[in-house]
C-alpha atoms as a PDB file:
ATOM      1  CA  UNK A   1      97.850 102.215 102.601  1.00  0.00           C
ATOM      2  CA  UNK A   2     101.543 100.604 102.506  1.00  0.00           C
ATOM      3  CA  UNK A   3     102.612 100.049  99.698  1.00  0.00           C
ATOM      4  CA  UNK A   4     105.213  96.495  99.390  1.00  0.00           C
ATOM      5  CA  UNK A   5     108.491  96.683  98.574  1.00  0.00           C
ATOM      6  CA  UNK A   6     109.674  93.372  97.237  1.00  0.00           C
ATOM      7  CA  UNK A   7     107.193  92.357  95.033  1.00  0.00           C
ATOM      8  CA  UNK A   8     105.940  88.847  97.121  1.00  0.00           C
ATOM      9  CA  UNK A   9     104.657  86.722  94.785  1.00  0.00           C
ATOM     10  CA  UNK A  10     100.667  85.320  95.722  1.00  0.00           C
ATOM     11  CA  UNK A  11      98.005  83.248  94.207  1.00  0.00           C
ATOM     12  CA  UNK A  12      94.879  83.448  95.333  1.00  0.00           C
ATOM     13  CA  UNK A  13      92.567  80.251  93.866  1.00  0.00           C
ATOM     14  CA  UNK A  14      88.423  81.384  93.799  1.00  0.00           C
ATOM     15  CA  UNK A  15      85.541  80.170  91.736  1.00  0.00           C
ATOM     16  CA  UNK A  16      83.781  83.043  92.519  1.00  0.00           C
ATOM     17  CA  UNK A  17      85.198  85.386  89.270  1.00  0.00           C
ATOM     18  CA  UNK A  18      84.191  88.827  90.634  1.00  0.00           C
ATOM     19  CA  UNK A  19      85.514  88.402  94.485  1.00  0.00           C
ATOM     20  CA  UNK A  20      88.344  86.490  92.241  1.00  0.00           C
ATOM     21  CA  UNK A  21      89.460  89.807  90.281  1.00  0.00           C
ATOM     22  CA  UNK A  22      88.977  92.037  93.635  1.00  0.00           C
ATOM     23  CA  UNK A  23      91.652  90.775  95.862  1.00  0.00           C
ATOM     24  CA  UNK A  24      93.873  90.315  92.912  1.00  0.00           C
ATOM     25  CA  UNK A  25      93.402  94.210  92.465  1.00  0.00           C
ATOM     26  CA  UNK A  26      93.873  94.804  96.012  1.00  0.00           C
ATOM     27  CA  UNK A  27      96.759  93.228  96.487  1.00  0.00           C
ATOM     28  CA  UNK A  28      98.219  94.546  93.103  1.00  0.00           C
ATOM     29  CA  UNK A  29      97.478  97.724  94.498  1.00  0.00           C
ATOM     30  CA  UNK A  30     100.040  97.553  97.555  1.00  0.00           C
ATOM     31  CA  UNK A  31     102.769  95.607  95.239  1.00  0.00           C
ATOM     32  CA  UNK A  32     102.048  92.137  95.403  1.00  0.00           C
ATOM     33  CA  UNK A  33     102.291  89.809  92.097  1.00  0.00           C
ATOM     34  CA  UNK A  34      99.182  87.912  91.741  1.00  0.00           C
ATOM     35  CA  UNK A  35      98.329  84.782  89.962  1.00  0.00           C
ATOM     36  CA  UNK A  36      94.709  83.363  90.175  1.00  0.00           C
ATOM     37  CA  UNK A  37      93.114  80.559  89.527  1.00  0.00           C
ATOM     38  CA  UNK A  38      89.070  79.571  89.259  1.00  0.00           C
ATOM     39  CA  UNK A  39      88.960  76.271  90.510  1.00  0.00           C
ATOM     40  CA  UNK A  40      91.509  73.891  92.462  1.00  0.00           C
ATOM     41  CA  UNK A  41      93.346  72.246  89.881  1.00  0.00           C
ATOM     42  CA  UNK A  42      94.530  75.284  87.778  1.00  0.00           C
ATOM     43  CA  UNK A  43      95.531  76.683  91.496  1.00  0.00           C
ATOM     44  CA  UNK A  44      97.450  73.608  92.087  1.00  0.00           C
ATOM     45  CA  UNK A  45      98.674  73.497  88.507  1.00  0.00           C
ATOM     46  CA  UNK A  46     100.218  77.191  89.174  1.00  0.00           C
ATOM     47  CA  UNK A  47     101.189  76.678  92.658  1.00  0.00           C
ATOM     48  CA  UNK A  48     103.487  73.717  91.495  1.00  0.00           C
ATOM     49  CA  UNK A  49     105.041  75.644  88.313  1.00  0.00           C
ATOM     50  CA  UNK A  50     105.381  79.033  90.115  1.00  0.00           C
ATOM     51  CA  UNK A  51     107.558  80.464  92.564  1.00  0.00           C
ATOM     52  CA  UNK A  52     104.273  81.222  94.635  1.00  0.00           C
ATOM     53  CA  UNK A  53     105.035  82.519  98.572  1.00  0.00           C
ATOM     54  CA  UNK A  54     101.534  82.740  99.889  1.00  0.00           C
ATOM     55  CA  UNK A  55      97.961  81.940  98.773  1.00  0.00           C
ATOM     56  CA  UNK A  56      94.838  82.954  99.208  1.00  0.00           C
ATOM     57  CA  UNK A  57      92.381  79.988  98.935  1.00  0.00           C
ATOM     58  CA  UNK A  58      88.276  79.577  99.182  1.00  0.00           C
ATOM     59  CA  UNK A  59      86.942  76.800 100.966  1.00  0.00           C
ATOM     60  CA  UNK A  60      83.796  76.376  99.123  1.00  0.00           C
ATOM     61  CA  UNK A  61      84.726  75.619  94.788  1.00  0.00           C
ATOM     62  CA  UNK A  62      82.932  73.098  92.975  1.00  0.00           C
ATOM     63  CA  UNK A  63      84.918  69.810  91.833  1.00  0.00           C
ATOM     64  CA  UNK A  64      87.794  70.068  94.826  1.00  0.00           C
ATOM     65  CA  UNK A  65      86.730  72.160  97.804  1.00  0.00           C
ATOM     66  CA  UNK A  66      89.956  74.270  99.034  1.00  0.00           C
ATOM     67  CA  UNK A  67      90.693  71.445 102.136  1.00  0.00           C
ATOM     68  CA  UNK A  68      91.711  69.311  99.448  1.00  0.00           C
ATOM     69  CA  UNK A  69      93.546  72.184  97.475  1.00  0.00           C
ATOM     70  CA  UNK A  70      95.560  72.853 100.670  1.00  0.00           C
ATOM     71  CA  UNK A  71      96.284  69.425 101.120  1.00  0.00           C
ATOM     72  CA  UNK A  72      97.662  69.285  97.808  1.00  0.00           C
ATOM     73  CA  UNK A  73      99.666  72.329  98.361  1.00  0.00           C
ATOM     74  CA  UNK A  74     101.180  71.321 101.737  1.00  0.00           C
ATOM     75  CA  UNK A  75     102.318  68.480 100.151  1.00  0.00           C
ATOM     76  CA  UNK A  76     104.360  70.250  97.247  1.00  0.00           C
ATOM     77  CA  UNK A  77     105.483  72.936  99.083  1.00  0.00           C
ATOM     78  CA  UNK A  78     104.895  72.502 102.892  1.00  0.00           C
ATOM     79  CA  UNK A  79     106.392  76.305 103.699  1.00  0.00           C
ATOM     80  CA  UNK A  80     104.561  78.209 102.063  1.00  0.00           C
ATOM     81  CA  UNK A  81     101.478  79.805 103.926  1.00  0.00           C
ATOM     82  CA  UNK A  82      98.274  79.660 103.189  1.00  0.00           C
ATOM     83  CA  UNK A  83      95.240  81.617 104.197  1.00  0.00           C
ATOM     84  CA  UNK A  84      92.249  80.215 103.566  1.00  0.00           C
ATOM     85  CA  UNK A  85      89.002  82.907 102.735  1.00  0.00           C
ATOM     86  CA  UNK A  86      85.887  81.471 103.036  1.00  0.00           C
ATOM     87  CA  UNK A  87      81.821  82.830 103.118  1.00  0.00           C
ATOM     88  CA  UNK A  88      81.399  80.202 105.328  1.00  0.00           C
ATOM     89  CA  UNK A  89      81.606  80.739 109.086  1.00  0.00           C
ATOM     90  CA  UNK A  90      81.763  76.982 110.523  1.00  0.00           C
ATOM     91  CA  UNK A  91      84.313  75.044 108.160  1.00  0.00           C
ATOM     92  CA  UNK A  92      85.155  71.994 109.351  1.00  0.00           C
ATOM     93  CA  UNK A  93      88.480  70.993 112.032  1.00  0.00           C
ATOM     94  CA  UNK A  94      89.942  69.036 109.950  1.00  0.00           C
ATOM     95  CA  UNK A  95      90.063  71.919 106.719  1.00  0.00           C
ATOM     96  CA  UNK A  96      91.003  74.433 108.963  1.00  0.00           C
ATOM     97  CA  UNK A  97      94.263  71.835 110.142  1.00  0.00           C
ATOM     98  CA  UNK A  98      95.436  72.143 106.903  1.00  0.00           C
ATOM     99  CA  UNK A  99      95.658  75.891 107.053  1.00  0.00           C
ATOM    100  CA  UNK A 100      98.129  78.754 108.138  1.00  0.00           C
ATOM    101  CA  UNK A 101      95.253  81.386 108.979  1.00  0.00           C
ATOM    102  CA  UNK A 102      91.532  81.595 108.361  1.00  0.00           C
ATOM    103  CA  UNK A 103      89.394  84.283 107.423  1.00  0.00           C
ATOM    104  CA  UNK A 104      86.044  84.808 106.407  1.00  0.00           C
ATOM    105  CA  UNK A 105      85.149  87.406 103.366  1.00  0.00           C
ATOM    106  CA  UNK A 106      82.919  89.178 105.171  1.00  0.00           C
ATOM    107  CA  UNK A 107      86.241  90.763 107.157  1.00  0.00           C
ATOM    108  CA  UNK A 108      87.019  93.177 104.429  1.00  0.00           C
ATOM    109  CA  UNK A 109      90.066  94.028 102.832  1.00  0.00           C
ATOM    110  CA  UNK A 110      92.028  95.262 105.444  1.00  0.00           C
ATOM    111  CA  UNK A 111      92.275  91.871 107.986  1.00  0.00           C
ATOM    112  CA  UNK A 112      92.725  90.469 104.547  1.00  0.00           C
ATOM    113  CA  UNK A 113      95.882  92.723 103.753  1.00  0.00           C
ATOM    114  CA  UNK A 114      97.137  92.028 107.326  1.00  0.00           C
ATOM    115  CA  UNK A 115      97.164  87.878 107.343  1.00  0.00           C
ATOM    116  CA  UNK A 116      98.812  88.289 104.454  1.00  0.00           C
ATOM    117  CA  UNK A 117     101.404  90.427 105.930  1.00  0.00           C
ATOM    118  CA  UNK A 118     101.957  88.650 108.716  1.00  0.00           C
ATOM    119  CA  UNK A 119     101.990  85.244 106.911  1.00  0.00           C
ATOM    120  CA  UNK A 120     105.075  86.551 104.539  1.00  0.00           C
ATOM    121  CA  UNK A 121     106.891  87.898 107.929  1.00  0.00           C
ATOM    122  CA  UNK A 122     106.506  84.643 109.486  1.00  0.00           C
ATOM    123  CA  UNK A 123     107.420  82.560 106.459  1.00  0.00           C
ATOM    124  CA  UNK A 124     110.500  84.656 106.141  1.00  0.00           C
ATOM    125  CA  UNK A 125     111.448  84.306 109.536  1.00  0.00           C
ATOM    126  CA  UNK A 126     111.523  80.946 109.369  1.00  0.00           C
ATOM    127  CA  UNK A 127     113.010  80.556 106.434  1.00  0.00           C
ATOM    128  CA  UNK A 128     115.965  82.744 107.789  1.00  0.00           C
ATOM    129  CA  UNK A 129     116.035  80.479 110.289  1.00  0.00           C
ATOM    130  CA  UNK A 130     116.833  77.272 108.717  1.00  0.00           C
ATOM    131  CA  UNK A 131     118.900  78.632 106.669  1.00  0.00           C
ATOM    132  CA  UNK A 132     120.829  79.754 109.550  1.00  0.00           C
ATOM    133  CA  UNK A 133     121.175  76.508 111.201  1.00  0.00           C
END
């Protein structure tokens, strides 16, 4: 595995405390900083105090399901990605809208590890890109 170089920083917001404390090690583990949060308003509570550059969001919490997390997000910091994890196979149009990339947990670690990848890349592209202009 590839290990990261500079140390992205991602928060990845999960009810689910086990699956919760697994990505966070497996994206330690290749040199990403990881916040986490159990439900969506300590996620948005750490997405809007943190210099966060990606997260990793459920669909499925109890109190604020991660559609309305996302929206919430977007509307802080539009550029920042997010990837949205989720058990569940058909989430609805609109929750996917508010989303960068969608993935379902059943995909392992490695399409995981990839999105995210690809997600920073793009993000950095385009911020290079305004800042160009």
């Amino acid at each position: 595995m590839v290990k990261v170089s500079d140390h992205k920083i991602i928060l990845c917001v999960d009810d689910e405390a086990v699956g919760l404390s697994v990505r966070k090690m497996i994206l330690e583990s290749v040199g990403y900083h990881v916040f986490v949060a159990e439900n969506g308003p300590d996620g948005l509570a750490i997405f809007s105090a943190e210099k966060v550059e990606l997260v990793v969001l459920d669909y499925k919490m109890p109190g604020m399901n991660g559609d309305v997390v996302a929206e919430g997000m977007k509307r802080l910091k539009p550029s920042v990605p997010i990837l949205l994890l989720s058990a569940y196979v058909d989430l609805p149009h609109e929750a996917l809208a508010l989303v960068d990339r969608y993935l379902t947990k059943g995909e392992g670690p490695l399409p995981m590890l990839q999105a995210v990848a690809e997600l920073l890349r793009e993000a950095s592209s385009r911020s290079k890109a305004t800042s160009a202009e």
